[in-house]
Protein backbone atom coordinates (compact mmCIF):
# COMPACT_ATOMS: atom_id res chain seq x y z
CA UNK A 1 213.65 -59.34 122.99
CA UNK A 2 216.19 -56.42 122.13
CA UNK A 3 217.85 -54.31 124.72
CA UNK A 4 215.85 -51.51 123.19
CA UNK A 5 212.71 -53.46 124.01
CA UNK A 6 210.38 -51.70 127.14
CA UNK A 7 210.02 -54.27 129.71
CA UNK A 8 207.30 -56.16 129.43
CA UNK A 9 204.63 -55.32 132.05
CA UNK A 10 203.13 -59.41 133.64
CA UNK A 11 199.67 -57.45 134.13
CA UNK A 12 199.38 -56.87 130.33
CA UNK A 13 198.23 -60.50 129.80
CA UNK A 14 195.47 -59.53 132.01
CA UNK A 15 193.99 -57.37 129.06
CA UNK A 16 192.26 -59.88 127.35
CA UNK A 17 190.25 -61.30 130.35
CA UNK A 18 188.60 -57.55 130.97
CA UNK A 19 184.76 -57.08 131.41
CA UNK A 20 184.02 -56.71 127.57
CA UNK A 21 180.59 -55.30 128.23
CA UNK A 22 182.01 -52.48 130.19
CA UNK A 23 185.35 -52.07 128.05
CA UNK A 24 183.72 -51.19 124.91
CA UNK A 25 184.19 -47.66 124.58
CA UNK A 26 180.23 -46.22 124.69
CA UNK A 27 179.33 -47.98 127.49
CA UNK A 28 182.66 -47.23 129.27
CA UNK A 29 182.08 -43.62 129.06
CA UNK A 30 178.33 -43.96 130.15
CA UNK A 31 179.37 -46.25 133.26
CA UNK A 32 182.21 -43.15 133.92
CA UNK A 33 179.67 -40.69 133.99
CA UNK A 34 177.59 -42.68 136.02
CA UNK A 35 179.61 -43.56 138.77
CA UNK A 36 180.29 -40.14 139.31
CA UNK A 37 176.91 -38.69 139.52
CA UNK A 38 173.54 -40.40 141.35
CA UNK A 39 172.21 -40.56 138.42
CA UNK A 40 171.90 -38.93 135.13
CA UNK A 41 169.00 -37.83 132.62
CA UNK A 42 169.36 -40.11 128.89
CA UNK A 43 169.75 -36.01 127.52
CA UNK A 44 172.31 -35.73 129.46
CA UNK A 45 174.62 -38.60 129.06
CA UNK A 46 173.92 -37.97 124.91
CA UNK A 47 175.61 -34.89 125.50
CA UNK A 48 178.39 -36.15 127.53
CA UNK A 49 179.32 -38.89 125.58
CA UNK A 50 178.80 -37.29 121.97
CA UNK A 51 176.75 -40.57 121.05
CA UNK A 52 173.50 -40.69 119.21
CA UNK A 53 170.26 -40.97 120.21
CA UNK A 54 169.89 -44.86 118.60
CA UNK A 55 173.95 -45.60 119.77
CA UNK A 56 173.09 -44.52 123.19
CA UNK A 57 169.87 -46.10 123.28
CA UNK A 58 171.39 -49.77 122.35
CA UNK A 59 173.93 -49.16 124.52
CA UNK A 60 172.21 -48.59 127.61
CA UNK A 61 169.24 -50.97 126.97
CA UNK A 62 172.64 -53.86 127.04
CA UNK A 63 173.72 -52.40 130.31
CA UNK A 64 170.23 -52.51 131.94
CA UNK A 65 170.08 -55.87 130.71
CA UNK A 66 173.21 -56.80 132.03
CA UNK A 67 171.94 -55.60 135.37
CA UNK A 68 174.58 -52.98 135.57
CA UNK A 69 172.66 -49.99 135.16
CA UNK A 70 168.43 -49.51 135.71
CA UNK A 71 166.48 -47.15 133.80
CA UNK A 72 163.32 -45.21 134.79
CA UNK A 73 161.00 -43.92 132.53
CA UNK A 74 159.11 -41.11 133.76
CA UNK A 75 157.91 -37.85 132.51
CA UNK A 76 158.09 -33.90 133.21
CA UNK A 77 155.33 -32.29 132.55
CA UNK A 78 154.59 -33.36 128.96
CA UNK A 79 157.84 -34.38 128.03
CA UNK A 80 159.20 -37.97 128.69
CA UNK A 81 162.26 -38.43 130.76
CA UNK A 82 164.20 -41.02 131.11
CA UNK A 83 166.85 -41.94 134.09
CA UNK A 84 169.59 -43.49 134.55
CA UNK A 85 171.71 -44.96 137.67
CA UNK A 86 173.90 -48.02 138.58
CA UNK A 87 172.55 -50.49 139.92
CA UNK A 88 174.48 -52.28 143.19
CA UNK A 89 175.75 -54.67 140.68
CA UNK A 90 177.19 -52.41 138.16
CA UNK A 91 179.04 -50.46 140.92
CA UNK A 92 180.51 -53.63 142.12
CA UNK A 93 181.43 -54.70 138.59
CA UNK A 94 182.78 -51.09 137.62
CA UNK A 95 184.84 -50.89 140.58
CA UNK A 96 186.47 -54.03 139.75
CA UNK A 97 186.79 -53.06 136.30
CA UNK A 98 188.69 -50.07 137.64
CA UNK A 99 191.06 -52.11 139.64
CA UNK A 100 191.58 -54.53 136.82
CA UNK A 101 192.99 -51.09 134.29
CA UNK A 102 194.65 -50.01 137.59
CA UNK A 103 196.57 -53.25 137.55
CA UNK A 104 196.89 -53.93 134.15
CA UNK A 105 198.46 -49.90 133.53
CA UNK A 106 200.37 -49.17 136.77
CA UNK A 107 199.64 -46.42 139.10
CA UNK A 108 202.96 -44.41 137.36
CA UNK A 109 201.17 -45.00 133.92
CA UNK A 110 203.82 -45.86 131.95
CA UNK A 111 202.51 -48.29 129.83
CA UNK A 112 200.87 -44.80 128.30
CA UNK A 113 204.06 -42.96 127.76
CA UNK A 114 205.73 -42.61 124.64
């Protein structure tokens, strides 16, 4: 280590023990999205997150499998519908995830500063 070296931030090690289900970018936006809204239509989240219809689909079916998130199938009028929300589970394991970036990053963010 140089004198021109940043520090080095102890929480960084904590980087590779993050929830890898959530960290993976696609799901990590839909999980975002979801824990800011009660729930959201699959039309809607497609939109949001600029994913495909198969990429989303995956995606989500790995979350609801996980537990994290449940799905409803239903329909409006003639069109099917499908809903999403998190489940008790996922908000538990999101919020943690949350804390675990918090820690990991700082609350000055300066492990993001050039």
């Amino acid at each position: 280590m140089t004198e021109k070296d940043p520090p080095i931030n102890e929480n960084w090690s904590e980087l590779t023990s993050v929830d890898k289900l959530i960290h993976e970018p696609a799901r990590l936006a839909a999980l975002t999205i979801l824990d800011a809204v009660e729930s959201a239509d699959f039309l809607y989240l497609q939109k949001a997150t600029g994913l495909t219809k198969g990429n989303l689909s995956v995606h989500l079916q790995k979350l609801e499998e996980s537990g994290l998130i449940e799905i409803q199938k239903t329909f409006q009028g003639k069109y099917p519908r499908t809903i999403c929300k998190l489940t008790m589970k996922g908000k538990l394991a999101f919020g943690e995830y949350k804390e675990q970036m918090r820690s990991i990053l700082g609350n000055d963010n300066t492990a993001l500063r050039t």
